[in-house]
Protein backbone atom coordinates (compact mmCIF):
# COMPACT_ATOMS: atom_id res chain seq x y z
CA UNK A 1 0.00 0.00 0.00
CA UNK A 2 1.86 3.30 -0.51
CA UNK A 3 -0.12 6.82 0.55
CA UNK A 4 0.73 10.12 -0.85
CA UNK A 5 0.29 13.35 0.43
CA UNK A 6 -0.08 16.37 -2.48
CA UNK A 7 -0.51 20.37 -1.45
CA UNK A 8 -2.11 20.47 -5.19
CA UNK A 9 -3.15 24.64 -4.83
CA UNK A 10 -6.34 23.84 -7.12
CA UNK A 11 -7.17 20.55 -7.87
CA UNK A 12 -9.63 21.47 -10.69
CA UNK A 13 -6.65 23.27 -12.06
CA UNK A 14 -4.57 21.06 -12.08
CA UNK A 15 -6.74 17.89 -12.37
CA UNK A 16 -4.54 16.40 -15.22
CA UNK A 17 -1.25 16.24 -13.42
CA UNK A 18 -3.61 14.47 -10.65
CA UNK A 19 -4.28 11.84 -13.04
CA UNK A 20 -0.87 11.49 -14.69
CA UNK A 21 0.61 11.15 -10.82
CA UNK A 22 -1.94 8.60 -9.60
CA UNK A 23 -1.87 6.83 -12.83
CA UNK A 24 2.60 6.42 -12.60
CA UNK A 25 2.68 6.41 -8.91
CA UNK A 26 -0.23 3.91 -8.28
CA UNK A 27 -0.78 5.12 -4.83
CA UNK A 28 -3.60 3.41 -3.11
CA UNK A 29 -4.73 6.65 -0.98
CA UNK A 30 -3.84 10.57 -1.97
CA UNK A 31 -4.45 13.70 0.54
CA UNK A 32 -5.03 16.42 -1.26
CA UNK A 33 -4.37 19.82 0.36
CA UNK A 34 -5.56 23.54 -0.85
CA UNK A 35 -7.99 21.63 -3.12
CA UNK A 36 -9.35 25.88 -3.45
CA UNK A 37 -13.19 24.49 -4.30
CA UNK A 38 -16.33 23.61 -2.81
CA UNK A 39 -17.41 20.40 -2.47
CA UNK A 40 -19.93 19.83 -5.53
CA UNK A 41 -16.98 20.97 -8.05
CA UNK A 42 -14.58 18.55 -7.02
CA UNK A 43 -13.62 16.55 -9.73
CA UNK A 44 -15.49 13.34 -8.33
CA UNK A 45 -16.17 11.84 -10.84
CA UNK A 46 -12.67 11.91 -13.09
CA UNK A 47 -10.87 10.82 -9.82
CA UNK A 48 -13.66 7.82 -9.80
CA UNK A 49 -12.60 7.17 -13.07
CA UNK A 50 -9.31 6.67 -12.28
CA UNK A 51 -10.19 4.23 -9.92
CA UNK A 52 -10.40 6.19 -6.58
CA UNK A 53 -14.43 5.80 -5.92
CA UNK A 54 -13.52 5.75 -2.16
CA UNK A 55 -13.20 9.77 -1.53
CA UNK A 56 -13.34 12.42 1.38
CA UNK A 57 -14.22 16.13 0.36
CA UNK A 58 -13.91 18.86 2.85
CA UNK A 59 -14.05 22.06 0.85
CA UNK A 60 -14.41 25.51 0.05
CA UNK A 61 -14.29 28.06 -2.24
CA UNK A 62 -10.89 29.43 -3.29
CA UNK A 63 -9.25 28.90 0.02
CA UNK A 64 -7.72 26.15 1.70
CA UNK A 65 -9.69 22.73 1.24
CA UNK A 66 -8.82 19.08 2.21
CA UNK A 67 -9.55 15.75 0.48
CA UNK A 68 -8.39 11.86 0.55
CA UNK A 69 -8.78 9.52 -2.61
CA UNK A 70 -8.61 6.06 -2.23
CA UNK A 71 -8.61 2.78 -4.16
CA UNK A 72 -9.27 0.99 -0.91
CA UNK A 73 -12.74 1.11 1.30
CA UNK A 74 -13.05 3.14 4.05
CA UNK A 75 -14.96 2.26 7.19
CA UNK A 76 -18.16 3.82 7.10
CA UNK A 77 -19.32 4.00 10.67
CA UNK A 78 -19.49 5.82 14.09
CA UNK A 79 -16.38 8.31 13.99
CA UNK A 80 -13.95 6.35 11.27
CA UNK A 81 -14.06 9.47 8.98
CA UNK A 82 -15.12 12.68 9.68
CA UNK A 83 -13.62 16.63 9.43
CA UNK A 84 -13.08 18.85 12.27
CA UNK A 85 -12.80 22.50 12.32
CA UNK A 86 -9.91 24.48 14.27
CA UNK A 87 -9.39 27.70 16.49
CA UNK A 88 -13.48 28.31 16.13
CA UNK A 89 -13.15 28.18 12.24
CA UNK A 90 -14.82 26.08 9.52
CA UNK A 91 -12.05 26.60 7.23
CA UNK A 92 -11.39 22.96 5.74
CA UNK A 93 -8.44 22.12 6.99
CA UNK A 94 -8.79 18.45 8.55
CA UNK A 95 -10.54 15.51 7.56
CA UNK A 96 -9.92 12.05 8.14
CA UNK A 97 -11.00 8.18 7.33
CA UNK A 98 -10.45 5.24 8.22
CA UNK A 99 -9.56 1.99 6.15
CA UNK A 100 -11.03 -1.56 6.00
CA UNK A 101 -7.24 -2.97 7.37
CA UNK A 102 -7.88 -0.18 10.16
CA UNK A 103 -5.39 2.14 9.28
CA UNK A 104 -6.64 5.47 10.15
CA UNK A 105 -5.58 8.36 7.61
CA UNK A 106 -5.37 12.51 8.73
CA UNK A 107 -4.65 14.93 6.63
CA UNK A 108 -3.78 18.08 7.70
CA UNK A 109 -3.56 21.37 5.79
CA UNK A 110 -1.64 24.09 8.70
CA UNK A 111 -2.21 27.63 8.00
CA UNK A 112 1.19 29.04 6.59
CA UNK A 113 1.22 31.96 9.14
CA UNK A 114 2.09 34.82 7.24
CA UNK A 115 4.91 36.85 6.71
CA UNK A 116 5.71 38.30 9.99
CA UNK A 117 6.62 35.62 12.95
CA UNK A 118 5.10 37.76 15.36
CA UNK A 119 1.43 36.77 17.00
CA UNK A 120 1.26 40.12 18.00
CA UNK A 121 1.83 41.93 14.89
CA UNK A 122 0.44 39.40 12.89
CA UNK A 123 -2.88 37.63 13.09
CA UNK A 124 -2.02 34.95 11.22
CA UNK A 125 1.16 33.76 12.83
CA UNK A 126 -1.50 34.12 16.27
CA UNK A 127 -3.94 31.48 14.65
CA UNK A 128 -1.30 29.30 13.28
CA UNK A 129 0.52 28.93 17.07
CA UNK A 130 -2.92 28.70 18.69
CA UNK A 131 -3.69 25.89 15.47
CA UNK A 132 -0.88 23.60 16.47
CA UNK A 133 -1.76 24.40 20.36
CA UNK A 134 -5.20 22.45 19.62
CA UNK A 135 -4.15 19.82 17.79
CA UNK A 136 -1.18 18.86 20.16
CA UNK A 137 -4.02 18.68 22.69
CA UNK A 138 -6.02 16.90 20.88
CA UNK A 139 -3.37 14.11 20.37
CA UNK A 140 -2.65 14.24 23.58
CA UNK A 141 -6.06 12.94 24.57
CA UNK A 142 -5.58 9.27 22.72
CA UNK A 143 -2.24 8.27 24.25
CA UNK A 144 -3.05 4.47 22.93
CA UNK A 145 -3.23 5.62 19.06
CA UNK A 146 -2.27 2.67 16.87
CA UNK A 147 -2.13 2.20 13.23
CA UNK A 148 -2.19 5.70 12.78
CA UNK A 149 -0.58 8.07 9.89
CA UNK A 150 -0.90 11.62 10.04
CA UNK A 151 -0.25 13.40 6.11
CA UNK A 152 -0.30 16.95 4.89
CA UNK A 153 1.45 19.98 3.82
CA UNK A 154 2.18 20.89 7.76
CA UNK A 155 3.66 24.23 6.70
CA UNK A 156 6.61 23.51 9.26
CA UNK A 157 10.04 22.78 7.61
CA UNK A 158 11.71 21.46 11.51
CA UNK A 159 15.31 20.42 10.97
CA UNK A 160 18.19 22.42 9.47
CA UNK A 161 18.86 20.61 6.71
CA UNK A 162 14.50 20.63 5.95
CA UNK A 163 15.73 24.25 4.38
CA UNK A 164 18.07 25.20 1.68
CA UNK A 165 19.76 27.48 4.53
CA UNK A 166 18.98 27.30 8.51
CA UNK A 167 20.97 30.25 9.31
CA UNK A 168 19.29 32.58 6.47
CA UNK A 169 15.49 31.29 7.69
CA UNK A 170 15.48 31.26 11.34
CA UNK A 171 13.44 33.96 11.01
CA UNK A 172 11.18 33.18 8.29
CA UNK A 173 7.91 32.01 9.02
CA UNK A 174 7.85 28.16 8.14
CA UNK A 175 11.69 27.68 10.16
CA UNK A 176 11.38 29.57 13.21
CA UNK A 177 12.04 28.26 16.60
CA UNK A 178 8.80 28.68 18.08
CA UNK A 179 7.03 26.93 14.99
CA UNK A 180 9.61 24.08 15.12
CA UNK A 181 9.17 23.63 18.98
CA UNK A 182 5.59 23.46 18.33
CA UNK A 183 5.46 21.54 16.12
CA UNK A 184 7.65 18.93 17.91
CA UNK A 185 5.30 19.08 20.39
CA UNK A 186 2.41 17.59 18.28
CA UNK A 187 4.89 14.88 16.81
CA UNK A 188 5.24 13.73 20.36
CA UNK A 189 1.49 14.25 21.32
CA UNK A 190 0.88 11.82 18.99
CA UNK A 191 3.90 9.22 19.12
CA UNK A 192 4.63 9.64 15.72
CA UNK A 193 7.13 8.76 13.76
CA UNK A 194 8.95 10.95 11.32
CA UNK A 195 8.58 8.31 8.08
CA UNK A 196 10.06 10.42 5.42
CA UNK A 197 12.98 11.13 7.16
CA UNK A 198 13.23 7.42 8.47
CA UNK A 199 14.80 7.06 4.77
CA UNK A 200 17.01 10.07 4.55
CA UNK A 201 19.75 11.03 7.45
CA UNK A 202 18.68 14.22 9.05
CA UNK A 203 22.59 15.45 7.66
CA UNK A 204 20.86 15.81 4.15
CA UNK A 205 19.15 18.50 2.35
CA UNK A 206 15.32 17.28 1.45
CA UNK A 207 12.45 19.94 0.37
CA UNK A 208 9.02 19.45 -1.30
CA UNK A 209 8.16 23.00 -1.62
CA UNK A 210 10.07 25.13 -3.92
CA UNK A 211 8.50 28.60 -4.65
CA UNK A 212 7.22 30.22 -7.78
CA UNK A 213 9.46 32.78 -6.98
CA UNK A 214 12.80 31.50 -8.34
CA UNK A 215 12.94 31.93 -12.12
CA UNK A 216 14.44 28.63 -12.60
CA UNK A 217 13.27 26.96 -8.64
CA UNK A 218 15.70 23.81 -10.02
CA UNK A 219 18.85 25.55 -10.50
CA UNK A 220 18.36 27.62 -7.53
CA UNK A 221 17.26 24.86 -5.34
CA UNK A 222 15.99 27.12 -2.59
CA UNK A 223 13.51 24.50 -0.85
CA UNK A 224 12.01 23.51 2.22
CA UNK A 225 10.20 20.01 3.53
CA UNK A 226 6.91 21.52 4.39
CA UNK A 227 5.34 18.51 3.66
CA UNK A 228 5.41 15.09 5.68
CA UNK A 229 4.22 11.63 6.35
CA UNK A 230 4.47 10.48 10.32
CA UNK A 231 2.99 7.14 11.09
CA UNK A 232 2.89 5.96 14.90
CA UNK A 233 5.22 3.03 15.96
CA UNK A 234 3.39 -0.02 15.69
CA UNK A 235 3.16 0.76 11.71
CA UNK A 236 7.03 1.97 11.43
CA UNK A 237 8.11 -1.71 10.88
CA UNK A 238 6.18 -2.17 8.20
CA UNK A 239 7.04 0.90 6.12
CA UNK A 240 9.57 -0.16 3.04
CA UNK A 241 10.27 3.24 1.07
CA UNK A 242 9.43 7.13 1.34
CA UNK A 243 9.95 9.17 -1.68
CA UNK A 244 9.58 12.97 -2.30
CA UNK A 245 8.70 12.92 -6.40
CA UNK A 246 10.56 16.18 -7.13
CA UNK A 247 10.79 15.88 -11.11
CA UNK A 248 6.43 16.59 -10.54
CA UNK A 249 7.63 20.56 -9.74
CA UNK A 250 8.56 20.43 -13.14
CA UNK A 251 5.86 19.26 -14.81
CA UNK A 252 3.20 21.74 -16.85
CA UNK A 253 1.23 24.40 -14.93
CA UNK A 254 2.17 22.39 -11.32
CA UNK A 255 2.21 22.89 -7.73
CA UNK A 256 4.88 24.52 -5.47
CA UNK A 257 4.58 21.45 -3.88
CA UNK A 258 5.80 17.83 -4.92
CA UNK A 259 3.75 15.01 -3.58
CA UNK A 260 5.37 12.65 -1.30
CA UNK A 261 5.07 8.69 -1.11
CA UNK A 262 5.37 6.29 1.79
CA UNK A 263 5.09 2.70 0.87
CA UNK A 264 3.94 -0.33 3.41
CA UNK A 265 4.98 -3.81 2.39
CA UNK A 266 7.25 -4.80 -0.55
């Protein structure tokens, strides 16, 4: 089973490079982030085509926007899949489900915070502290969580080498200290395991986000890991391969992002 996680920043836009990724990856289950559409203009029915009929929508328009994909069922009582809303806002950020082996899928879209890593000053750096405040709680309540994976574009880049330079954005919202602590924090909460950088030693450079930015984001390489695949303990054992598909920045009209893979079993 491999699960990918995909900040897509309009998946009606970019539907096609949707298809061409499930269709080369074969991931079983995708989480979508910044989806940017409501719920009845999701492209259901293509991604049912494809062979994901097993979908999660949590949506709205323009803005932010959550969804998982899957080729495999999801369990479809009590509180197996749901969405929650964060801070005292509906803004589509969360939604979850759970699958017929009982592996239970989040994916998480963190608000990026702004420019200015002040709470004060800035009122979105203030609701995304007080985000990861809620969720680390949350965790915190379900100290037995097993067969768990948590997925999304987390908007955290934690270690030094998660940046193209740790000395140059210490200060940039997405690297600062108090993000990073904070973000450790939930990690723990929820026993997690880091599974992307299970693969990779913490000594080496690894991004999935470059930015539009850069006239040519390859050559310059200026990236950060903002997005991430942690699966509790119990599931660590049987993870084989994590992958961050980087040549997908390149492709036509795409995504800041670059999806990311983690593969269970052979």
């Amino acid at each position: 089973m491999k699960i990918a996680t995909w900040n897509i920043n309009s998946v009606r836009l970019r539907l096609a490079n949707v298809e061409r990724f499930l269709a080369e990856s074969q991931a079983a289950v995708l989480c979508l982030q910044e989806t940017k559409t409501v719920d009845d203009t999701f492209p259901a029915a293509a991604l049912k085509a494809a062979g994901y009929t097993h979908q999660m929508i949590h949506g709205q328009k323009s803005y932010n926007g959550v969804a998982i994909v899957s080729r495999l069922p999801f369990v479809a009582t009590g509180d197996a899949s749901g969405s929650r809303g964060w801070c005292g806002k509906e803004d589509c950020r969360h939604i979850w489900a759970r699958l017929a082996d009982g592996t239970e899928v989040h994916n998480f879209y963190i608000p990026a915070g702004g420019d200015i890593p002040d709470p004060v000053a800035n009122d979105k750096f203030a609701h995304k502290l007080q985000f990861l405040d809620e969720v680390t709680d949350w965790l915190a309540e379900h100290t037995d969580r097993r067969r768990t994976v948590l997925v999304g574009d987390l908007n955290i880049a934690p270690l030094e080498h998660d940046v193209w330079s740790h000395k140059a954005l210490l200060d940039v919202v997405s690297h600062t200290p108090i993000e990073v602590e904070k973000l450790g924090k939930l990690q723990r909460a929820g026993g997690f395991v880091d599974a992307v950088r299970h693969f990779t030693p913490e000594s080496e450079k690894l991004y999935s986000w470059w930015s539009y930015r850069a006239k040519d984001w390859d050559a310059a390489d200026k990236g950060r890991r903002l997005d991430h695949v942690w699966v509790t303990p119990d599931l660590m054992p049987g993870v084989s391969k994590a992958e961050i598909h980087r040549p997908v920045r390149g492709w036509e009209q795409p995504s800041d992002h670059a999806p990311v893979t983690v593969t269970f079993g052979a």
